[in-house]
Protein backbone atom coordinates (compact mmCIF):
# COMPACT_ATOMS: atom_id res chain seq x y z
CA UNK A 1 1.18 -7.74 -5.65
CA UNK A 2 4.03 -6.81 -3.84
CA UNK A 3 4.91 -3.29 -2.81
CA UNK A 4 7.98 -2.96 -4.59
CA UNK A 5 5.92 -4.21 -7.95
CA UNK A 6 3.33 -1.63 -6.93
CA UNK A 7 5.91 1.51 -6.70
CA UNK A 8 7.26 0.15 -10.46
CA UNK A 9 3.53 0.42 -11.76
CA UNK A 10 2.64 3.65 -10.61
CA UNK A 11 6.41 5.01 -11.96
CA UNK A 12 4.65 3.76 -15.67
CA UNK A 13 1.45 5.27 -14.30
CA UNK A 14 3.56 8.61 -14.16
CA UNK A 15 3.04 8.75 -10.74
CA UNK A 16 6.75 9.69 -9.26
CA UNK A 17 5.79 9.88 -5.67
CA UNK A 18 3.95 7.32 -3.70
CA UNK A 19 3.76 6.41 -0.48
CA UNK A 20 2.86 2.70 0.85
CA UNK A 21 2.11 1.80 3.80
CA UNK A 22 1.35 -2.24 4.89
CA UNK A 23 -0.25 -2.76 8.20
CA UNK A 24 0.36 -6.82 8.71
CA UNK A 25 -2.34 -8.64 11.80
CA UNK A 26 -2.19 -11.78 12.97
CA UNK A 27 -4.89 -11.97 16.10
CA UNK A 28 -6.35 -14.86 18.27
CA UNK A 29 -9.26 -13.75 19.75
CA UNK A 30 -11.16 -16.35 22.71
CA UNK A 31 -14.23 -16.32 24.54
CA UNK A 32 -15.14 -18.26 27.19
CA UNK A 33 -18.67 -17.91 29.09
CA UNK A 34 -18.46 -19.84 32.34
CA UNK A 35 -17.43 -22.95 31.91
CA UNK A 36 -17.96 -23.02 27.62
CA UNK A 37 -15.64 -21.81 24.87
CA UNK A 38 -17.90 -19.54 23.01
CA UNK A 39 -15.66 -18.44 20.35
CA UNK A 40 -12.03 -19.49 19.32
CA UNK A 41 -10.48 -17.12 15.85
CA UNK A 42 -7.65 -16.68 14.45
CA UNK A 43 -7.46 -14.58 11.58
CA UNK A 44 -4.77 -12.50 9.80
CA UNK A 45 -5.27 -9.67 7.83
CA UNK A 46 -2.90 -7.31 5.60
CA UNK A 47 -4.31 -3.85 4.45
CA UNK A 48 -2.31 -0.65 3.09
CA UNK A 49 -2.85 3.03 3.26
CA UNK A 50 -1.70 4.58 -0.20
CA UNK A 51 -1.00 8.49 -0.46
CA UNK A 52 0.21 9.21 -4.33
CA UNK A 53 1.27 12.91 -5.07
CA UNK A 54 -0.54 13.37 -9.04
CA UNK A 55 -1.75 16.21 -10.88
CA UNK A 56 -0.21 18.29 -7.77
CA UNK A 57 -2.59 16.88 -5.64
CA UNK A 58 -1.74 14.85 -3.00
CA UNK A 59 -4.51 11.67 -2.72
CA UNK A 60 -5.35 8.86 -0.74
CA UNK A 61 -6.41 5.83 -0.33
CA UNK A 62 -6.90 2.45 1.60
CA UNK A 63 -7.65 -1.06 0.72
CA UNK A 64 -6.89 -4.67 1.21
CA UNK A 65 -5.16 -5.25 -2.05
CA UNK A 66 -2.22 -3.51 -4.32
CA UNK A 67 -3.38 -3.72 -8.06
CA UNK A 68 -3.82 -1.78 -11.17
CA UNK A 69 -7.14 -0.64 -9.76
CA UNK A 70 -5.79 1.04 -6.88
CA UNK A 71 -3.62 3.03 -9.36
CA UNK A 72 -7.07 3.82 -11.39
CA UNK A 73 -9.10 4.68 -8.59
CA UNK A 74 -5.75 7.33 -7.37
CA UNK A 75 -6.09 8.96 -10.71
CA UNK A 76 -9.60 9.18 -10.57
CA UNK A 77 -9.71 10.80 -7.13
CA UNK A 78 -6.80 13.68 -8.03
CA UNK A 79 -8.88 15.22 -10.69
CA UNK A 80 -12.32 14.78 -8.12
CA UNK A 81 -11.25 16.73 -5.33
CA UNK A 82 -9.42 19.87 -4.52
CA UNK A 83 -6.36 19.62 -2.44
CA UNK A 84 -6.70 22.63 0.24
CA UNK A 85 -2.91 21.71 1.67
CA UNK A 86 0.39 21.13 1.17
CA UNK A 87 2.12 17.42 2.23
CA UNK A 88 5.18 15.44 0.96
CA UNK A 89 6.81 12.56 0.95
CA UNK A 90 9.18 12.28 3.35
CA UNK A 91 12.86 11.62 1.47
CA UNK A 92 14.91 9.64 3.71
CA UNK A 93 17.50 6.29 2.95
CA UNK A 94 16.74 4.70 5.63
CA UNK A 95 16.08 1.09 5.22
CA UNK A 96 15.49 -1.30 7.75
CA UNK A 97 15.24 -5.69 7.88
CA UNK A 98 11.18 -6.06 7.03
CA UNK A 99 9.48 -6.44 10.13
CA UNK A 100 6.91 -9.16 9.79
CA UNK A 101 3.89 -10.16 12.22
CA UNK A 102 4.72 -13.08 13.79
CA UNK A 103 2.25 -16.15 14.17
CA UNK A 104 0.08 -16.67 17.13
CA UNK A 105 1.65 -18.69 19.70
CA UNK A 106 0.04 -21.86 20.77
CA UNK A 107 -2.32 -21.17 24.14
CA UNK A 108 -3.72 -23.17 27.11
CA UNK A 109 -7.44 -23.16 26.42
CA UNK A 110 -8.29 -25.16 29.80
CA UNK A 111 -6.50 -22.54 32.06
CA UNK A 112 -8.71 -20.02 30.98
CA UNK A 113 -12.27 -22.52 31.38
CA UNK A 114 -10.70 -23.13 34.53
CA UNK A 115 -11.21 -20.14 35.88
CA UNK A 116 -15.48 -20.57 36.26
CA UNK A 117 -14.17 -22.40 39.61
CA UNK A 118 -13.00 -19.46 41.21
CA UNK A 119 -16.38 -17.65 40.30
CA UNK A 120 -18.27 -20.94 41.77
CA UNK A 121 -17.01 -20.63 45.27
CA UNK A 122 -18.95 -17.55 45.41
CA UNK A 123 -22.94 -17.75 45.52
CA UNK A 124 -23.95 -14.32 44.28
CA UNK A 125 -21.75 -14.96 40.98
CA UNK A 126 -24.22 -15.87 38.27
CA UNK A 127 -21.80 -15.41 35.31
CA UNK A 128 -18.34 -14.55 34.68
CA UNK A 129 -17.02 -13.74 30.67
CA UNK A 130 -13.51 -14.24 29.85
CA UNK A 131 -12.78 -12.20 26.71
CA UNK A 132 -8.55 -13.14 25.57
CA UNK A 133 -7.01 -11.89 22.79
CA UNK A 134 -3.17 -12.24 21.24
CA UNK A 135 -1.97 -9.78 18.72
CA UNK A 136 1.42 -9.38 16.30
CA UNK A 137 1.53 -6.62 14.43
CA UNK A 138 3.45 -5.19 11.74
CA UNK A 139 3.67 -1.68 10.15
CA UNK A 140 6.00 -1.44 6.68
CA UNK A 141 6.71 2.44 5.01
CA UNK A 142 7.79 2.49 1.80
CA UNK A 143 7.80 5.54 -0.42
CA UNK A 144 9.44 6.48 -4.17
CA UNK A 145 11.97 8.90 -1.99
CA UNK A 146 14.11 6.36 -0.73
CA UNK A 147 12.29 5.29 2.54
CA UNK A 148 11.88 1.21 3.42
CA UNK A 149 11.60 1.00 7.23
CA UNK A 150 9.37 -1.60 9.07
CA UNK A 151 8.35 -2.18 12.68
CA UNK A 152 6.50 -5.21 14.96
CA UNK A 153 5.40 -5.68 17.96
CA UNK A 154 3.14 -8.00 20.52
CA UNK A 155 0.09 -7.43 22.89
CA UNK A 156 -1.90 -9.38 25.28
CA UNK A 157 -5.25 -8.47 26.12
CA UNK A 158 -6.75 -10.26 29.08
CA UNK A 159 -10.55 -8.77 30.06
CA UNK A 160 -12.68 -10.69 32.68
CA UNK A 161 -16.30 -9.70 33.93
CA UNK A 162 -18.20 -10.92 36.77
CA UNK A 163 -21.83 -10.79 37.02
CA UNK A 164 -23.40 -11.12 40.38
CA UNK A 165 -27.32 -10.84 41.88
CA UNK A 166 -27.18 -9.35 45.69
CA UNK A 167 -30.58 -8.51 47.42
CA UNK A 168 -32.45 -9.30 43.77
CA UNK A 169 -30.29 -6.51 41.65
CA UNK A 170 -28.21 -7.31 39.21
CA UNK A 171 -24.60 -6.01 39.33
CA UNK A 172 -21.49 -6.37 37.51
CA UNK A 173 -17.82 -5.44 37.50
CA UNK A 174 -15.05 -6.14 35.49
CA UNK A 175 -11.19 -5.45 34.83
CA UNK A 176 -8.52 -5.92 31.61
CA UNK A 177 -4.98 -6.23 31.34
CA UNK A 178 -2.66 -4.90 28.60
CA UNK A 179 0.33 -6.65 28.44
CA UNK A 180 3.55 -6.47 26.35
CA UNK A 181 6.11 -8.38 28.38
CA UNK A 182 4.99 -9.93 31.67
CA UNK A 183 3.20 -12.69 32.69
CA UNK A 184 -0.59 -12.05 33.40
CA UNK A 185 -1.63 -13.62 36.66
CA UNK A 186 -5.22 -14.76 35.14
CA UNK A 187 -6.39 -16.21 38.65
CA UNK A 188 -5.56 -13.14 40.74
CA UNK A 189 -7.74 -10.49 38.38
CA UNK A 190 -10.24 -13.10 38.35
CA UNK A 191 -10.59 -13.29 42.01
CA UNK A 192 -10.12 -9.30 42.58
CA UNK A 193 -12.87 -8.99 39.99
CA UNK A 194 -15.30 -11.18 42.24
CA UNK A 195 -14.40 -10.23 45.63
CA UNK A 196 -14.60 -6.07 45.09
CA UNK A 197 -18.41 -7.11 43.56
CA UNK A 198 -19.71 -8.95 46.85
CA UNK A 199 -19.00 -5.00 47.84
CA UNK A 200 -21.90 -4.20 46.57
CA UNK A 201 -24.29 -5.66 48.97
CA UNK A 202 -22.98 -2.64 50.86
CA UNK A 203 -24.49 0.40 48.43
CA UNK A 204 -24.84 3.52 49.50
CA UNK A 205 -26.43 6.35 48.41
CA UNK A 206 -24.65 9.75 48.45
CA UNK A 207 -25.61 13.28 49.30
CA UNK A 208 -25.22 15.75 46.33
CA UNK A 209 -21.82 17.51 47.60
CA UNK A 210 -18.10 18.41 47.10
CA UNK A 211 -16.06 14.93 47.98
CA UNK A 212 -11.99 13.97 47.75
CA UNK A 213 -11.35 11.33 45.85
CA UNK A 214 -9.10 8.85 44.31
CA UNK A 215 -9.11 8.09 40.65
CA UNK A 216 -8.46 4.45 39.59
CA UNK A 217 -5.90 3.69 36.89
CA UNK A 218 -8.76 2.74 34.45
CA UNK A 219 -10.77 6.10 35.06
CA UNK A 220 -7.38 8.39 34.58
CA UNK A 221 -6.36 6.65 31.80
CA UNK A 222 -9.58 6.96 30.43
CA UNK A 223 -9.76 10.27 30.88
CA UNK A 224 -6.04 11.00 29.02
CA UNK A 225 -7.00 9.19 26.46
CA UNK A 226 -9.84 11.20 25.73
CA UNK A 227 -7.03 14.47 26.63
CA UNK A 228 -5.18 12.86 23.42
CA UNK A 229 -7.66 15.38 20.94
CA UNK A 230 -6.82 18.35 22.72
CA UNK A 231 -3.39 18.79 22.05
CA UNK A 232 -4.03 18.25 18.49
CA UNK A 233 -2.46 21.39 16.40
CA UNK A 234 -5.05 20.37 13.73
CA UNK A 235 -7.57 21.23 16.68
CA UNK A 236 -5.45 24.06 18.16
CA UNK A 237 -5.34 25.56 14.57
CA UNK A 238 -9.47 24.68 13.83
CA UNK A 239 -10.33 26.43 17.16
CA UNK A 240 -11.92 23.49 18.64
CA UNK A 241 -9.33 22.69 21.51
CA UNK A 242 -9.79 23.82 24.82
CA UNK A 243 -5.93 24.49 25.53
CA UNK A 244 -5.83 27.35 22.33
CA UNK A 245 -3.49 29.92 23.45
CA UNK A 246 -2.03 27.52 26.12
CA UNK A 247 1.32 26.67 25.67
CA UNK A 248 4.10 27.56 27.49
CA UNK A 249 2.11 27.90 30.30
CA UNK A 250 0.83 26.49 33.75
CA UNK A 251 -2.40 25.29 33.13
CA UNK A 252 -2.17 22.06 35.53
CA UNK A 253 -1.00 21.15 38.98
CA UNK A 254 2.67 21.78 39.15
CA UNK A 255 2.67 17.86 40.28
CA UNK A 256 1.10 17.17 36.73
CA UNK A 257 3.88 15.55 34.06
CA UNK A 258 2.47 13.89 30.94
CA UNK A 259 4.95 12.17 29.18
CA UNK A 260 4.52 10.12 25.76
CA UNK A 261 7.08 7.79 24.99
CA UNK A 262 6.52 5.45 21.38
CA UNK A 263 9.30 3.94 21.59
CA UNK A 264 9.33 2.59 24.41
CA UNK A 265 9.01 -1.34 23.56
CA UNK A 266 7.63 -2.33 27.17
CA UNK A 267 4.27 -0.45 26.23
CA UNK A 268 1.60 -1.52 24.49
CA UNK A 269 1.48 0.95 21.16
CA UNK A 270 5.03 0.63 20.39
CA UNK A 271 6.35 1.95 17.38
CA UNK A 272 9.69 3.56 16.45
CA UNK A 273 7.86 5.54 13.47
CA UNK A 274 4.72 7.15 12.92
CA UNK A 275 2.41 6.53 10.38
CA UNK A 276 4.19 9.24 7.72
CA UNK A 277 7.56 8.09 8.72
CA UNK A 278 8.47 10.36 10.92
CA UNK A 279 10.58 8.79 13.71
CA UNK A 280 9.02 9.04 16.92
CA UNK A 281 10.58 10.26 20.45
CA UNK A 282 9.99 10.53 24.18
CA UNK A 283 8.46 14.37 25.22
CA UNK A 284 7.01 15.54 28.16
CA UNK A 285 4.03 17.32 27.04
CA UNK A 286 3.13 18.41 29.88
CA UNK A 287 6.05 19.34 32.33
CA UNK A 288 5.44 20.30 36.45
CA UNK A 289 1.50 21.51 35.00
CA UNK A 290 2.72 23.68 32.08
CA UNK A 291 2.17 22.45 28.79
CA UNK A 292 5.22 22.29 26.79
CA UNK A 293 4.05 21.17 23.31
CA UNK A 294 0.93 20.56 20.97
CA UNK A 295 1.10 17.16 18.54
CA UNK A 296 2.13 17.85 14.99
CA UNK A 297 1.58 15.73 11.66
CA UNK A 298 3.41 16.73 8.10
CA UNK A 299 0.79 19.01 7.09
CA UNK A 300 0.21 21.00 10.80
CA UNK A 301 4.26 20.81 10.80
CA UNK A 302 4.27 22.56 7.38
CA UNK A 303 1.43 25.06 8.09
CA UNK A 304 3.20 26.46 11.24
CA UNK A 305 6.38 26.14 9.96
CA UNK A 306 8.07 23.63 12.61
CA UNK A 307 9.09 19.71 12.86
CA UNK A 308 6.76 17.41 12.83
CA UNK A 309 6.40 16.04 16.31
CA UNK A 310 5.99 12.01 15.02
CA UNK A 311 1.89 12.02 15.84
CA UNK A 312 0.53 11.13 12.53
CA UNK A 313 -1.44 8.12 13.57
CA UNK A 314 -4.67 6.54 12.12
CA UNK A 315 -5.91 8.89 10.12
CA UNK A 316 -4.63 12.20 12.39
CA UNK A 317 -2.81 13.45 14.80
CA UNK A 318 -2.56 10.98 18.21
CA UNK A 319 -0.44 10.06 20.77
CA UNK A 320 0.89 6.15 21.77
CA UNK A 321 1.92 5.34 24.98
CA UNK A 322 0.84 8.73 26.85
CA UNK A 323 1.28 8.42 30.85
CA UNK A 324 0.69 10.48 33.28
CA UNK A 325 4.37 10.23 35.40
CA UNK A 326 4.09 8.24 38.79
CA UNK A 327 5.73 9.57 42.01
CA UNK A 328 8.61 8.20 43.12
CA UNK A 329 7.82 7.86 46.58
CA UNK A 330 5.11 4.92 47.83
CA UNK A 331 2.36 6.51 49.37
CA UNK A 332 -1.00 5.00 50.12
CA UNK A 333 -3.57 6.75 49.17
CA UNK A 334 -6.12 5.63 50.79
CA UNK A 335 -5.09 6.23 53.95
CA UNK A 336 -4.07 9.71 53.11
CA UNK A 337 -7.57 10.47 51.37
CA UNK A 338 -8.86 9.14 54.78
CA UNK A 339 -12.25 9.73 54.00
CA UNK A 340 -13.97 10.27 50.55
CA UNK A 341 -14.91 8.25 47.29
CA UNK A 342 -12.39 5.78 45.37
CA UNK A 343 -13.85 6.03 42.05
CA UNK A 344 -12.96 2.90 39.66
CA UNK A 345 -14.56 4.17 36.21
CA UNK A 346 -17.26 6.57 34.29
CA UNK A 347 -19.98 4.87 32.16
CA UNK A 348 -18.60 5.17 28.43
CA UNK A 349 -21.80 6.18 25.97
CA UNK A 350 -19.80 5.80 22.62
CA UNK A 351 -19.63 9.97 22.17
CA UNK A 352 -16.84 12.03 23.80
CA UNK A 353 -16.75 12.18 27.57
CA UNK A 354 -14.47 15.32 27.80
CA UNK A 355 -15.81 18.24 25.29
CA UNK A 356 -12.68 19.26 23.40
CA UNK A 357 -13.81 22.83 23.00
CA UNK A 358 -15.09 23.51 26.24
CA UNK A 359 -13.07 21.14 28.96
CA UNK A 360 -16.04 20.51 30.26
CA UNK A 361 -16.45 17.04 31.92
CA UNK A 362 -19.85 15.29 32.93
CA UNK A 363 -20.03 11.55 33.62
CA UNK A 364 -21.95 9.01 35.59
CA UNK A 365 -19.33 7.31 37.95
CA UNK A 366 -19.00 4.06 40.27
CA UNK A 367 -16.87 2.90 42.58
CA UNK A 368 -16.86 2.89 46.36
CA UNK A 369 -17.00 4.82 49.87
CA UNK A 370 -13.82 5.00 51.83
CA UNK A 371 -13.93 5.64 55.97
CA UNK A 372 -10.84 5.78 58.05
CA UNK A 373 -8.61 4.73 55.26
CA UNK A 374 -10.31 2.03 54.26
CA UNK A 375 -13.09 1.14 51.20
CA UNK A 376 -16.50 -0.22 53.23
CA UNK A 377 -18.82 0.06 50.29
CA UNK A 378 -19.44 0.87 47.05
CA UNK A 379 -22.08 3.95 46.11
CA UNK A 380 -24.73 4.08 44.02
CA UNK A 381 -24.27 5.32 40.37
CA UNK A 382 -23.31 9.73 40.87
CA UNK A 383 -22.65 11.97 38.34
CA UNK A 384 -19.25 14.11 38.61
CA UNK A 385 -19.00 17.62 37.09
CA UNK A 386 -16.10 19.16 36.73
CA UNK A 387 -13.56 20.40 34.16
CA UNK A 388 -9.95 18.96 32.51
CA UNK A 389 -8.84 22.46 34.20
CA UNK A 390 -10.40 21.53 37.35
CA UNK A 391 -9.43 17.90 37.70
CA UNK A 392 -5.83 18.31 36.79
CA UNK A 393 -5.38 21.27 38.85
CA UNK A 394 -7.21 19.77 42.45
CA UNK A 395 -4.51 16.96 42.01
CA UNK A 396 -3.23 16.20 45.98
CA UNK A 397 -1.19 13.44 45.35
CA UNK A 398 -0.20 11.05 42.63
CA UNK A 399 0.29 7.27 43.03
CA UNK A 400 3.63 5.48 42.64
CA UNK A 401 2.83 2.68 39.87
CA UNK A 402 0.70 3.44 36.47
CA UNK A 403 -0.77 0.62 34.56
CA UNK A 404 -2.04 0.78 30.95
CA UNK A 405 -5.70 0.66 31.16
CA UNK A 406 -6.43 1.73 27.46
CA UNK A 407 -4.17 0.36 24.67
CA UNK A 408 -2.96 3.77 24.41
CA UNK A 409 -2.45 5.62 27.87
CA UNK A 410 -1.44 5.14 31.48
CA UNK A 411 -2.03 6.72 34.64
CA UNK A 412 -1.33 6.01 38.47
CA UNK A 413 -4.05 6.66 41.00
CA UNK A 414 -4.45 10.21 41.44
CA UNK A 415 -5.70 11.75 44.53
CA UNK A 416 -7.48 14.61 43.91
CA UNK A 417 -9.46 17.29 45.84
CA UNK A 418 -12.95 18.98 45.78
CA UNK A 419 -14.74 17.18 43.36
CA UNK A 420 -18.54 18.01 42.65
CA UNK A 421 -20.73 14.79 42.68
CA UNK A 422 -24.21 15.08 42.32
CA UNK A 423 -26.34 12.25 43.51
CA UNK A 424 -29.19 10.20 41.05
């Protein structure tokens, strides 16, 4: 059914406000082990999120289809549960041309098997995994207020890992690429990938102590994406955010800007409009270490009487295409750490790395051990302890170009001072 058949049934449904939302996929998804295709898909998928104002209530729902049922099971759900907030609809004429998710380009398959002879010049390399995928996207709004507007955009995902065995133990390391517009250089991550793991035949273990160190574009953006919850009003207003009571002031190093900009169509979460409708804008959230703003939705907007900030995304409050800002001068920061740890990312356990409530940070770490200026081996597995306050606040210097290292944040490398590391 389409959408604008869908609005007309719930109108003789009596339901005069209703929001639609279509969320179009079409994805190509390839994995090669070695030398052997292991998978090859390409699937498309269209799903909705429904919100329907009825009995007073506002309700919701999501599913893959638009029907009579969906209309049924919206009726069913406003006399089931009690609404314990306000929300709306937002009324707006914009219109815009639909938006549709384009269809997956044609790809070089052999360029990508290819790549095993890179990994077979190298004897300790006992595997490497290629893991590709191509996505076009589409997000439609429609609503019974007068609001059509539609949005697409492309990724490229590009993920290799390399799996070596150096003095009998098994090691591995690995790197992936988000791209929007550029072409990805598949043999030169490839070969970093396997030359910074023959590092490891050089392990060291550390002494339990406070080190300097530089934080990799993957473990900062890691780490901000993970910040994302905290500026949550929904959190703010629940008590559950760390940075309660913080706004307006300096809270960060005064060389600490966090800037989220949507719109921007160069980054990977693009989107002119959030997932309410609300148009969506570039803010600096946190400005010189002082944090300017917390994320709003509809319904935190309307409790605290403000604008929506354009952060209704999934099925919350987030932020797309957060970055922590680069400097503008080149500086290398190796040579001006001179001697510490360069660490390259934190073991992920599937639970929250940085407690919300608390700040409190704790997470096994890898990477390597730099002397002079210069990386001469990796360490063995540490644990840092530290704080969001901490880390953001010991910042020395930040680096001069950010990558995307998470679909949905950015970060240079930062440089960052008197960091506690505690030794396995």
């Amino acid at each position: 059914m389409k959408i604008e058949d869908f609005l007309q049934l719930a109108n003789e449904n009596d339901i005069s406000e209703l929001q639609v939302i279509e969320f179009q996929n079409n994805d190509l998804d390839l994995t090669i082990l070695n030398d052997q295709q292991k998978n090859f898909i390409l699937s498309s998928n269209t799903s909705y999120d429904i919100k329907a104002k009825i009995n007073q209530k506002y309700v919701k729902a999501s599913t893959n289809y638009l029907s009579e049922e969906v209309i049924d099971t919206l009726k069913s759900k406003s006399i089931s549960i009690e609404s314990d907030y306000e929300d709306f609809l937002i009324a707006d004429s914009r219109k815009t041309k639909v938006a549709k998710a384009k269809k997956i380009k044609d790809i070089d398959i052999n360029r990508f098997l290819n790549l095993y002879s890179l990994a077979k010049k190298h004897q300790h390399i006992t595997s490497l995994e290629i893991n590709y995928s191509f996505s076009n996207t589409a997000k439609r709004i429609v609503n019974t207020k007068g609001l059509d507007i539609s949005t697409a955009k492309t990724i490229e995902i590009f993920d290799v890992q390399a799996t070596a065995i150096i003095n009998s133990k098994s090691y591995t390391n690995n790197d992936t690429i988000y791209n929007v517009k550029d072409d990805i250089n598949y043999e030169e991550v490839v070969e970093k990938v396997i030359n910074d793991i023959e590092l490891n035949a050089k392990e060291k273990k550390l002494q339990t102590t406070k080190y300097n160190v530089i934080l990799s574009e993957k473990f900062s953006s890691q780490i901000l994406r993970e910040f994302i919850n905290l500026l949550s009003k929904e959190e703010i207003r629940k008590k559950t955010s760390c940075l309660e009571d913080k706004l307006n002031k300096q809270i960060f190093s005064p060389q600490l800007t966090i800037i989220e900009e949507p719109a921007n169509k160069n980054y990977p979460a693009y989107n002119k409009f959030d997932n309410e409708g609300t148009p969506t804008f570039r803010k600096e959230i946190i400005k010189n270490g002082f944090l300017k703003t917390y994320l709003y939705n509809n319904k935190e907007a309307l409790l605290d009487n403000k604008s929506s900030t354009g952060n209704a995304f999934g099925h919350g409050i987030s932020a797309v295409n957060l970055y922590i800002k680069e400097s503008k001068e080149k500086i290398n920061l190796l040579e001006k750490l001179e001697n510490g740890l360069y660490i390259t990312k934190y073991q992920e356990t599937g639970g929250t790395t940085l407690n919300k409530t608390t700040g409190d940070i704790s997470v096994q770490i890898y990477g390597y051990v730099v002397e002079n200026g210069k990386i001469i081996s990796t360490f063995e597995p540490c644990i840092l302890t530290t704080t969001i306050f901490e880390l953001f606040s010991n910042i020395k210097l930040i680096g001069s170009t950010k990558k995307f290292k998470t679909s949905l944040t950015a970060s240079p490398e930062l440089l960052i001072e008197n960091m506690s590391i505690s030794s396995n």
